[in-house]
PDB file of N, CA and C in Angstrom:
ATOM      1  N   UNK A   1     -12.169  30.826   4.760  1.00  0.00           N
ATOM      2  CA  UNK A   1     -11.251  29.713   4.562  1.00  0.00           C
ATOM      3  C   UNK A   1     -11.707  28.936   3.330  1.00  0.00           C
ATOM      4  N   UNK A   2     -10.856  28.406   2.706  1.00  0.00           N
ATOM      5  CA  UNK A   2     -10.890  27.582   1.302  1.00  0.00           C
ATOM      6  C   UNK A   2     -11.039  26.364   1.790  1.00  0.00           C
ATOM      7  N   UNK A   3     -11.438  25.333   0.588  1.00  0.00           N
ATOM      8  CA  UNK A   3     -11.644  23.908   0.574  1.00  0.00           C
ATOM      9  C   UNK A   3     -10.009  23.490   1.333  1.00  0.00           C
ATOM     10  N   UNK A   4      -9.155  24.100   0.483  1.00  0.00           N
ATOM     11  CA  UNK A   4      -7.952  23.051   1.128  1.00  0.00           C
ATOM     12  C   UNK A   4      -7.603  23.645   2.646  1.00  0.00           C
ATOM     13  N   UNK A   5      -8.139  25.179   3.184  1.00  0.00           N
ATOM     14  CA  UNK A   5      -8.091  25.278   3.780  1.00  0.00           C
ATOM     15  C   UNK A   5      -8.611  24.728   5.361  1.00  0.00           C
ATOM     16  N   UNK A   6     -10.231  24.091   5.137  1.00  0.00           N
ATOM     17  CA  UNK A   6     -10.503  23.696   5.860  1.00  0.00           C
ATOM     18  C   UNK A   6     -10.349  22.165   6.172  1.00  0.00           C
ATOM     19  N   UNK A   7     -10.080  21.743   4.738  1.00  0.00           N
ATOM     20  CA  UNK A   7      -9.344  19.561   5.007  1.00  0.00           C
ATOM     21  C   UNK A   7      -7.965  19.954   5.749  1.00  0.00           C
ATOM     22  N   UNK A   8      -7.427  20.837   5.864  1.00  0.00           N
ATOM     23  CA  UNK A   8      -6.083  20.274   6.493  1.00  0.00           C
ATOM     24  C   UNK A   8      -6.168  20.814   8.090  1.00  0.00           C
ATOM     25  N   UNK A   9      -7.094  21.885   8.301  1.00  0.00           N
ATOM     26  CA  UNK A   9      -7.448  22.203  10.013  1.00  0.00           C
ATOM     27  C   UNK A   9      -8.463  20.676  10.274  1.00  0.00           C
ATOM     28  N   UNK A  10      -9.358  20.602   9.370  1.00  0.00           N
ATOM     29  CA  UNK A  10      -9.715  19.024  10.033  1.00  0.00           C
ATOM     30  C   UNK A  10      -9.021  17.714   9.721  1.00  0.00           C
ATOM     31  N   UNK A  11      -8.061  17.777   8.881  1.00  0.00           N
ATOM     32  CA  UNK A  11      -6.939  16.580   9.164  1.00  0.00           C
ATOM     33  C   UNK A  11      -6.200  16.927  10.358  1.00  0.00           C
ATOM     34  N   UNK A  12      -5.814  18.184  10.383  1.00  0.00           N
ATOM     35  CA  UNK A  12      -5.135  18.202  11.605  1.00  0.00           C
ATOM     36  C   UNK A  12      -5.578  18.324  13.226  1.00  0.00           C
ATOM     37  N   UNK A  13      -7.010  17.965  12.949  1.00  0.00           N
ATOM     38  CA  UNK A  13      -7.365  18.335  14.011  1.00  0.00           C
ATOM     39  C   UNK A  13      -7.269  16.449  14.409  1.00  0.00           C
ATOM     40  N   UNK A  14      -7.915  15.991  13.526  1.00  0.00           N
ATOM     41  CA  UNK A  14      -7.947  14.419  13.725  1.00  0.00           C
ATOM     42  C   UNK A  14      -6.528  13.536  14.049  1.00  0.00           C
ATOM     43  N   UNK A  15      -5.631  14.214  13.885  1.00  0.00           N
ATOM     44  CA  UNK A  15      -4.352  13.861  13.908  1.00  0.00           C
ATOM     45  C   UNK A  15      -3.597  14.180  15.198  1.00  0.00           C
ATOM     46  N   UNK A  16      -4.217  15.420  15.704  1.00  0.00           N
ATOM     47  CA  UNK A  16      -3.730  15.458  16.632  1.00  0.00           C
ATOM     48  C   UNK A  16      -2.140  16.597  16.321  1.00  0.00           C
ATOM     49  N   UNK A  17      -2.279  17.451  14.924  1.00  0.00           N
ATOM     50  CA  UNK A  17      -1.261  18.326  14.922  1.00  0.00           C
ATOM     51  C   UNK A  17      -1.660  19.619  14.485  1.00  0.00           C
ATOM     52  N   UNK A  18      -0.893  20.685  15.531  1.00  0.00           N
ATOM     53  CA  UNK A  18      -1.200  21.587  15.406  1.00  0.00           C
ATOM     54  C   UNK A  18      -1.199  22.936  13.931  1.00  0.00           C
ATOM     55  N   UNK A  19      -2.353  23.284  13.690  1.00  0.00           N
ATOM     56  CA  UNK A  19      -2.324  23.746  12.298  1.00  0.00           C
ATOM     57  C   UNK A  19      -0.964  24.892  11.978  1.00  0.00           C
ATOM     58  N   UNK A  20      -0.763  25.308  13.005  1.00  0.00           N
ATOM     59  CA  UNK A  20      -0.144  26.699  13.019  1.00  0.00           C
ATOM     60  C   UNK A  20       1.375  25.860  12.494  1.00  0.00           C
ATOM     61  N   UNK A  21       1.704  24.876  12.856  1.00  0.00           N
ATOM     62  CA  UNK A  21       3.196  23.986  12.990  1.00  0.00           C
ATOM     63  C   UNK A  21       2.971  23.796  11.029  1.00  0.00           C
ATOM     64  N   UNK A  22       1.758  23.778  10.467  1.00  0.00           N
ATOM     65  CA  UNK A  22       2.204  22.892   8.784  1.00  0.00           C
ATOM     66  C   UNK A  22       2.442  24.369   7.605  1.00  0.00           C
ATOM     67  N   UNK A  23       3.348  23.917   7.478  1.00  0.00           N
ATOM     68  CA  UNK A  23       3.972  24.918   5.997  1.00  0.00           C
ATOM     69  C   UNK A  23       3.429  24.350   4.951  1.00  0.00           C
ATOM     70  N   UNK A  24       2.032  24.482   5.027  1.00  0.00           N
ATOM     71  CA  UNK A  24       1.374  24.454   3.900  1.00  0.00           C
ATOM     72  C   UNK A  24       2.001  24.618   2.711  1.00  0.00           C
ATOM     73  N   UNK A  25       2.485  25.681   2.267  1.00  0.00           N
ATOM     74  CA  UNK A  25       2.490  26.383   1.139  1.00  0.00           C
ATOM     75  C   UNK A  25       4.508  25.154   0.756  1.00  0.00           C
ATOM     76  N   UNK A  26       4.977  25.183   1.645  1.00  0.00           N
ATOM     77  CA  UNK A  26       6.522  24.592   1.445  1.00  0.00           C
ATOM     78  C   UNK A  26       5.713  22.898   0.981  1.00  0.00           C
ATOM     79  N   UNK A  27       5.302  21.802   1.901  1.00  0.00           N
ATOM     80  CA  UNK A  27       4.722  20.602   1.643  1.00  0.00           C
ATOM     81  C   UNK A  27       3.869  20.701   0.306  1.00  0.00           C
ATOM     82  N   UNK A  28       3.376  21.490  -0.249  1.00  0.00           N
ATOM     83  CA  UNK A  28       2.643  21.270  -1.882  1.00  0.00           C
ATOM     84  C   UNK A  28       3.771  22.099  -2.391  1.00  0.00           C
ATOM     85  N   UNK A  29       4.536  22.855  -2.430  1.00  0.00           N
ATOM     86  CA  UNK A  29       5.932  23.146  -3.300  1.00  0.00           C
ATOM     87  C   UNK A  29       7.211  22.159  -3.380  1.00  0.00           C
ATOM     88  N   UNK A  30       7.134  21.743  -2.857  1.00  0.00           N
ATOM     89  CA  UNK A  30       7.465  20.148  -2.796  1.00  0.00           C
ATOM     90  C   UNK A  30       6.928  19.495  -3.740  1.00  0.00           C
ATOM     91  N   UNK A  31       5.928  19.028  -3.093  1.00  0.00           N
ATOM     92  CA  UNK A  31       5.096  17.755  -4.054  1.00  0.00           C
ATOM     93  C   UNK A  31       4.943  18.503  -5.163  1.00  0.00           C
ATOM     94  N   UNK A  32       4.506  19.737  -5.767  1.00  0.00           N
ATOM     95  CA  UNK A  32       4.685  19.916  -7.029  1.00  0.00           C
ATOM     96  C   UNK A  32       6.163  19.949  -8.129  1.00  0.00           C
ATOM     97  N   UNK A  33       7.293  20.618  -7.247  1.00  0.00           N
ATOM     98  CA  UNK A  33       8.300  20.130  -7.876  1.00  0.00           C
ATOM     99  C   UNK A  33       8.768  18.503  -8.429  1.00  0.00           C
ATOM    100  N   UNK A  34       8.314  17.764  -7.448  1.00  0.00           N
ATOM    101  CA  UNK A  34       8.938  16.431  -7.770  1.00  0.00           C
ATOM    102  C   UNK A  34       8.007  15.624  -8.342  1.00  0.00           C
ATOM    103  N   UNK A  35       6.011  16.278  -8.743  1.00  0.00           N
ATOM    104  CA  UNK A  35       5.963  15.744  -9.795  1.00  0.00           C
ATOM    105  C   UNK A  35       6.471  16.049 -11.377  1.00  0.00           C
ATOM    106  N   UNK A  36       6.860  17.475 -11.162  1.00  0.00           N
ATOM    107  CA  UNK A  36       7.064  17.515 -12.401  1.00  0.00           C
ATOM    108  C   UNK A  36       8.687  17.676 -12.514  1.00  0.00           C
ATOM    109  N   UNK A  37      10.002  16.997 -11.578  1.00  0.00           N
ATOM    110  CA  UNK A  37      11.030  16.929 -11.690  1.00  0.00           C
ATOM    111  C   UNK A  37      11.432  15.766 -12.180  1.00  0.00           C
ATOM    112  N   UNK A  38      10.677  14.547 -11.302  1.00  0.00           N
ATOM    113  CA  UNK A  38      10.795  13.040 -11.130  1.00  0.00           C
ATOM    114  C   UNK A  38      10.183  12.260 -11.734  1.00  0.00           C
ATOM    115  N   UNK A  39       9.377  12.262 -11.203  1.00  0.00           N
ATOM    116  CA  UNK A  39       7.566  11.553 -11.788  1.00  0.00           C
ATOM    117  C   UNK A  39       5.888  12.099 -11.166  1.00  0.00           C
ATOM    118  N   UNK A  40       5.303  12.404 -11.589  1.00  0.00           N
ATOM    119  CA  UNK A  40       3.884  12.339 -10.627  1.00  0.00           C
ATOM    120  C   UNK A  40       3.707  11.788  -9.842  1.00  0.00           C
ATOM    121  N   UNK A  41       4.049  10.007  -9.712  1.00  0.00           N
ATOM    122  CA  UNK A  41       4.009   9.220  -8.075  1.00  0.00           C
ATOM    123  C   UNK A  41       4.721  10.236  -7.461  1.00  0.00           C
ATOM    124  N   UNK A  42       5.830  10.872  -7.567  1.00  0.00           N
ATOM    125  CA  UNK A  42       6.934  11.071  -6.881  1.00  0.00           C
ATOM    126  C   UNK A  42       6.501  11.945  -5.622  1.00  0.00           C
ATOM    127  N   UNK A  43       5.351  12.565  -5.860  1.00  0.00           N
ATOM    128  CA  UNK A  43       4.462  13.936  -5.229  1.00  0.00           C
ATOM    129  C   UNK A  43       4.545  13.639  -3.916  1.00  0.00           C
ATOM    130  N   UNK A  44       3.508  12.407  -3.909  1.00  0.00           N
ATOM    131  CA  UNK A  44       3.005  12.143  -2.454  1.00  0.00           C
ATOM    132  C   UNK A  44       3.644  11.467  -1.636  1.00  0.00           C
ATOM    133  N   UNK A  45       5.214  11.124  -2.121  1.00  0.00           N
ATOM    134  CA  UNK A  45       5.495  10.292  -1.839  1.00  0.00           C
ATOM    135  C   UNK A  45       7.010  11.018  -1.243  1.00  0.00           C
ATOM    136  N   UNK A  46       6.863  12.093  -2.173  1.00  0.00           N
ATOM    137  CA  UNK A  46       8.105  12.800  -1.320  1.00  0.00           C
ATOM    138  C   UNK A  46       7.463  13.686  -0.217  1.00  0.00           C
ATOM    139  N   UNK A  47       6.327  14.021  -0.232  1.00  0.00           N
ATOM    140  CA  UNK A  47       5.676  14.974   0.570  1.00  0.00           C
ATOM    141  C   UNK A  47       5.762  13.945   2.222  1.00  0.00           C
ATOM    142  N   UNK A  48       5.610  13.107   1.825  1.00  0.00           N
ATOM    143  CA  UNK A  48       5.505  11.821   3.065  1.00  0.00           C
ATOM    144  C   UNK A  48       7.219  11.911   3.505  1.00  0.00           C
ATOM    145  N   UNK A  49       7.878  11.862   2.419  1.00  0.00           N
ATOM    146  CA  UNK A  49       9.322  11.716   3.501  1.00  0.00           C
ATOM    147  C   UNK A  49       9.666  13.400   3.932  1.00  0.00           C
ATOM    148  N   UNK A  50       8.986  14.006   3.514  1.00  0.00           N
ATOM    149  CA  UNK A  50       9.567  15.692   3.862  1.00  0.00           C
ATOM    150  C   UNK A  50       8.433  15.385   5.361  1.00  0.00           C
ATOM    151  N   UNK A  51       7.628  15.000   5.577  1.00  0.00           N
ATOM    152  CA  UNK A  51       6.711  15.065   6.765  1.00  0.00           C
ATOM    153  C   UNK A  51       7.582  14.218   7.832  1.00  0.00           C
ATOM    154  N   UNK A  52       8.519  12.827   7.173  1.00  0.00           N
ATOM    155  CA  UNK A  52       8.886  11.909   8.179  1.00  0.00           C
ATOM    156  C   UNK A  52      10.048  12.296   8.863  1.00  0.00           C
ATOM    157  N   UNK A  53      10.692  13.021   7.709  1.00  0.00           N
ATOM    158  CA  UNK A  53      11.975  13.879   8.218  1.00  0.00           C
ATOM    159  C   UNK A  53      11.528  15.089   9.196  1.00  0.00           C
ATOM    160  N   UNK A  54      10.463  15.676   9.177  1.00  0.00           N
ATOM    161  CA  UNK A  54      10.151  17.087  10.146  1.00  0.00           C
ATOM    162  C   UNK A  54       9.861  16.105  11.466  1.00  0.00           C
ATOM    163  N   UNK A  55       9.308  15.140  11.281  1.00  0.00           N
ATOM    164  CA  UNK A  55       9.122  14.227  12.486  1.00  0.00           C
ATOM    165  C   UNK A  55       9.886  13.744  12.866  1.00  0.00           C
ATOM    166  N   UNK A  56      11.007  13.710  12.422  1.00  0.00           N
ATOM    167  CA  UNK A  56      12.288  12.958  13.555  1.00  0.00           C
ATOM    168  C   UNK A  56      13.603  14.497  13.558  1.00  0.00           C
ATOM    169  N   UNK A  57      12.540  15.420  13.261  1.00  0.00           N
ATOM    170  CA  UNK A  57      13.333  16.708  13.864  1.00  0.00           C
ATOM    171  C   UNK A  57      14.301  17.690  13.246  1.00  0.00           C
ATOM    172  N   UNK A  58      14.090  17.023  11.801  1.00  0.00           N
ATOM    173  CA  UNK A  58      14.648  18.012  10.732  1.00  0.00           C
ATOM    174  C   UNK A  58      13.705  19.240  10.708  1.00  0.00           C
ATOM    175  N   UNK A  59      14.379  20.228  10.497  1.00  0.00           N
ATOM    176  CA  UNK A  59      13.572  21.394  10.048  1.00  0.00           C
ATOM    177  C   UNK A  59      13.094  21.611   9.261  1.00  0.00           C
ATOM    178  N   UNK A  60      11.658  21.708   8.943  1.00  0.00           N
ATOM    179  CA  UNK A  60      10.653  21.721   7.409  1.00  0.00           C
ATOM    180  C   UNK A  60      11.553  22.808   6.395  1.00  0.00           C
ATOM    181  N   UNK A  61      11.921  23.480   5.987  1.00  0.00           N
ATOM    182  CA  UNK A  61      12.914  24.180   5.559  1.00  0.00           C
ATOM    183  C   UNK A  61      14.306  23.933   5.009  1.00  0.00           C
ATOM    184  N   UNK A  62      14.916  23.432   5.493  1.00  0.00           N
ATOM    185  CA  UNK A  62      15.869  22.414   5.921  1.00  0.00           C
ATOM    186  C   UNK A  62      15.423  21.272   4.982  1.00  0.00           C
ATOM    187  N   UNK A  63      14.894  20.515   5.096  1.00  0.00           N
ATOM    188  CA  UNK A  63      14.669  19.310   4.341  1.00  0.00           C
ATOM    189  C   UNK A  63      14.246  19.298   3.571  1.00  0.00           C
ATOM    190  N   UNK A  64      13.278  20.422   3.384  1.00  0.00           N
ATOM    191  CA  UNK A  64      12.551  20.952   1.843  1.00  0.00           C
ATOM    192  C   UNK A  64      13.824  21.019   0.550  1.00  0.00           C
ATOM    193  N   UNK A  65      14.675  21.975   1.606  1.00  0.00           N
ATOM    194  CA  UNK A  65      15.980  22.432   0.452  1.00  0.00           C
ATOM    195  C   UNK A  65      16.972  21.513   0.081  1.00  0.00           C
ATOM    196  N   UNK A  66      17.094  20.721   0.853  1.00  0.00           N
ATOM    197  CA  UNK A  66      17.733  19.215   0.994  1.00  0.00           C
ATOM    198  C   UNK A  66      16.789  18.649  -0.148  1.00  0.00           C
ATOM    199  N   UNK A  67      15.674  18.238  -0.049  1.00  0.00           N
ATOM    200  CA  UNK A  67      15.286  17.865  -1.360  1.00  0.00           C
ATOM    201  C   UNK A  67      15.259  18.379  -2.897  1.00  0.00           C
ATOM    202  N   UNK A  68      14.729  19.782  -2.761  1.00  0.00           N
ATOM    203  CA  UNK A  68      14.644  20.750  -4.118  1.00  0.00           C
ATOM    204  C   UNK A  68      16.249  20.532  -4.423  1.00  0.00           C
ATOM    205  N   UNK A  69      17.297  20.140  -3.884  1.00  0.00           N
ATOM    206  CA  UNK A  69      18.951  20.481  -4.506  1.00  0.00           C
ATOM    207  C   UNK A  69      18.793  18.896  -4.827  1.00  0.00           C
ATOM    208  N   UNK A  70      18.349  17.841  -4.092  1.00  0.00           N
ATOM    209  CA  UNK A  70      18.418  16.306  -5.162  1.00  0.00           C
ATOM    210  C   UNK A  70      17.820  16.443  -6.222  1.00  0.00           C
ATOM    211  N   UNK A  71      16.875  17.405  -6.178  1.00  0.00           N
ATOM    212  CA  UNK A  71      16.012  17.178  -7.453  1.00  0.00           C
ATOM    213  C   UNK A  71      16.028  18.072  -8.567  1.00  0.00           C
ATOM    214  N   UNK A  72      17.027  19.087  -8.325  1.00  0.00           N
ATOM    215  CA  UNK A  72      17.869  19.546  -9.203  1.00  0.00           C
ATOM    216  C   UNK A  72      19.056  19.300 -10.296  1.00  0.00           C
ATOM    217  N   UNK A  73      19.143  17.819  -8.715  1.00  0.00           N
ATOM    218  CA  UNK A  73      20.549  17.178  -9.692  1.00  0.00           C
ATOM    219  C   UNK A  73      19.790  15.554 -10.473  1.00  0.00           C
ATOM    220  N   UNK A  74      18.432  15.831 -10.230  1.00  0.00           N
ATOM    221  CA  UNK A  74      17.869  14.244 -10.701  1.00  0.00           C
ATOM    222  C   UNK A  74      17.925  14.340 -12.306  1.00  0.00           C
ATOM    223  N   UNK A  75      17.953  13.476 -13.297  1.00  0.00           N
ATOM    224  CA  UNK A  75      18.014  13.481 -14.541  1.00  0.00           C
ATOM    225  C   UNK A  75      16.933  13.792 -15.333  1.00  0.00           C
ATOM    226  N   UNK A  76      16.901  14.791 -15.850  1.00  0.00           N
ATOM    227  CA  UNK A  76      15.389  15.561 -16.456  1.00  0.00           C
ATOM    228  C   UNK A  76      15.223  14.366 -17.967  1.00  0.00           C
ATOM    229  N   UNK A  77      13.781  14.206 -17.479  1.00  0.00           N
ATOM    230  CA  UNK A  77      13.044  13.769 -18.166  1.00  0.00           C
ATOM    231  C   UNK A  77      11.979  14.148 -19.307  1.00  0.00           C
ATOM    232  N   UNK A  78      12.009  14.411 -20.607  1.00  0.00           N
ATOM    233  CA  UNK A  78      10.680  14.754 -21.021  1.00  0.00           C
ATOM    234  C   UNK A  78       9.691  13.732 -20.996  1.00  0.00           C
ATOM    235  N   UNK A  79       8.840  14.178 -20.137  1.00  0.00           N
ATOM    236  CA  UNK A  79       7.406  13.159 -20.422  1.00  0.00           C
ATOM    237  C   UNK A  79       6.512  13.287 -21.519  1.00  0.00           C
ATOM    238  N   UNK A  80       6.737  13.792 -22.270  1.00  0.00           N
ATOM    239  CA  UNK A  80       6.244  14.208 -23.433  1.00  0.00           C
ATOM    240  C   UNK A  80       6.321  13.191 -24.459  1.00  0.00           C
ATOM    241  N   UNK A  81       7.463  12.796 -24.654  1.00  0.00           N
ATOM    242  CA  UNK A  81       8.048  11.915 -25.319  1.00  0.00           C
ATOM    243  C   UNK A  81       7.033  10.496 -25.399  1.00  0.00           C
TER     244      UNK A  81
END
């Protein structure tokens, strides 16, 4: 098991949620799209409402794609600039 592998079996153990239930790989494809769709805050902050939405019973999947299609239609930014 990897570093991120083992912080999120012991976050989740402290939390009280079961490891097998987190789509790892969907929750950081997320947060990486919407830092680099939106803004960098945008990461952790959408990762938090994709978690609040699976918690009131949306489907992680489901709400993932619900987001990746807002943030398709969000207004591209170069940060470069």
């Amino acid at each position: 098991m990897n570093l991120l592998g083992e912080w999120t079996a012991a976050a989740c153990a402290e939390l009280g949620v079961d490891a097998e239930d987190v789509d790892r790989a969907t929750v950081l494809a997320i947060a990486r799209d919407s830092a680099r769709s939106v803004a960098r805050p945008a990461a952790p902050l959408t990762a938090y409402l994709l978690g609040v939405a699976v918690g009131r019973g949306v489907p992680v999947k489901e709400a993932a794609d619900r987001l990746a299609k807002l943030m398709a239609s969000w207004p591209r930014i170069d940060w470069r600039d």
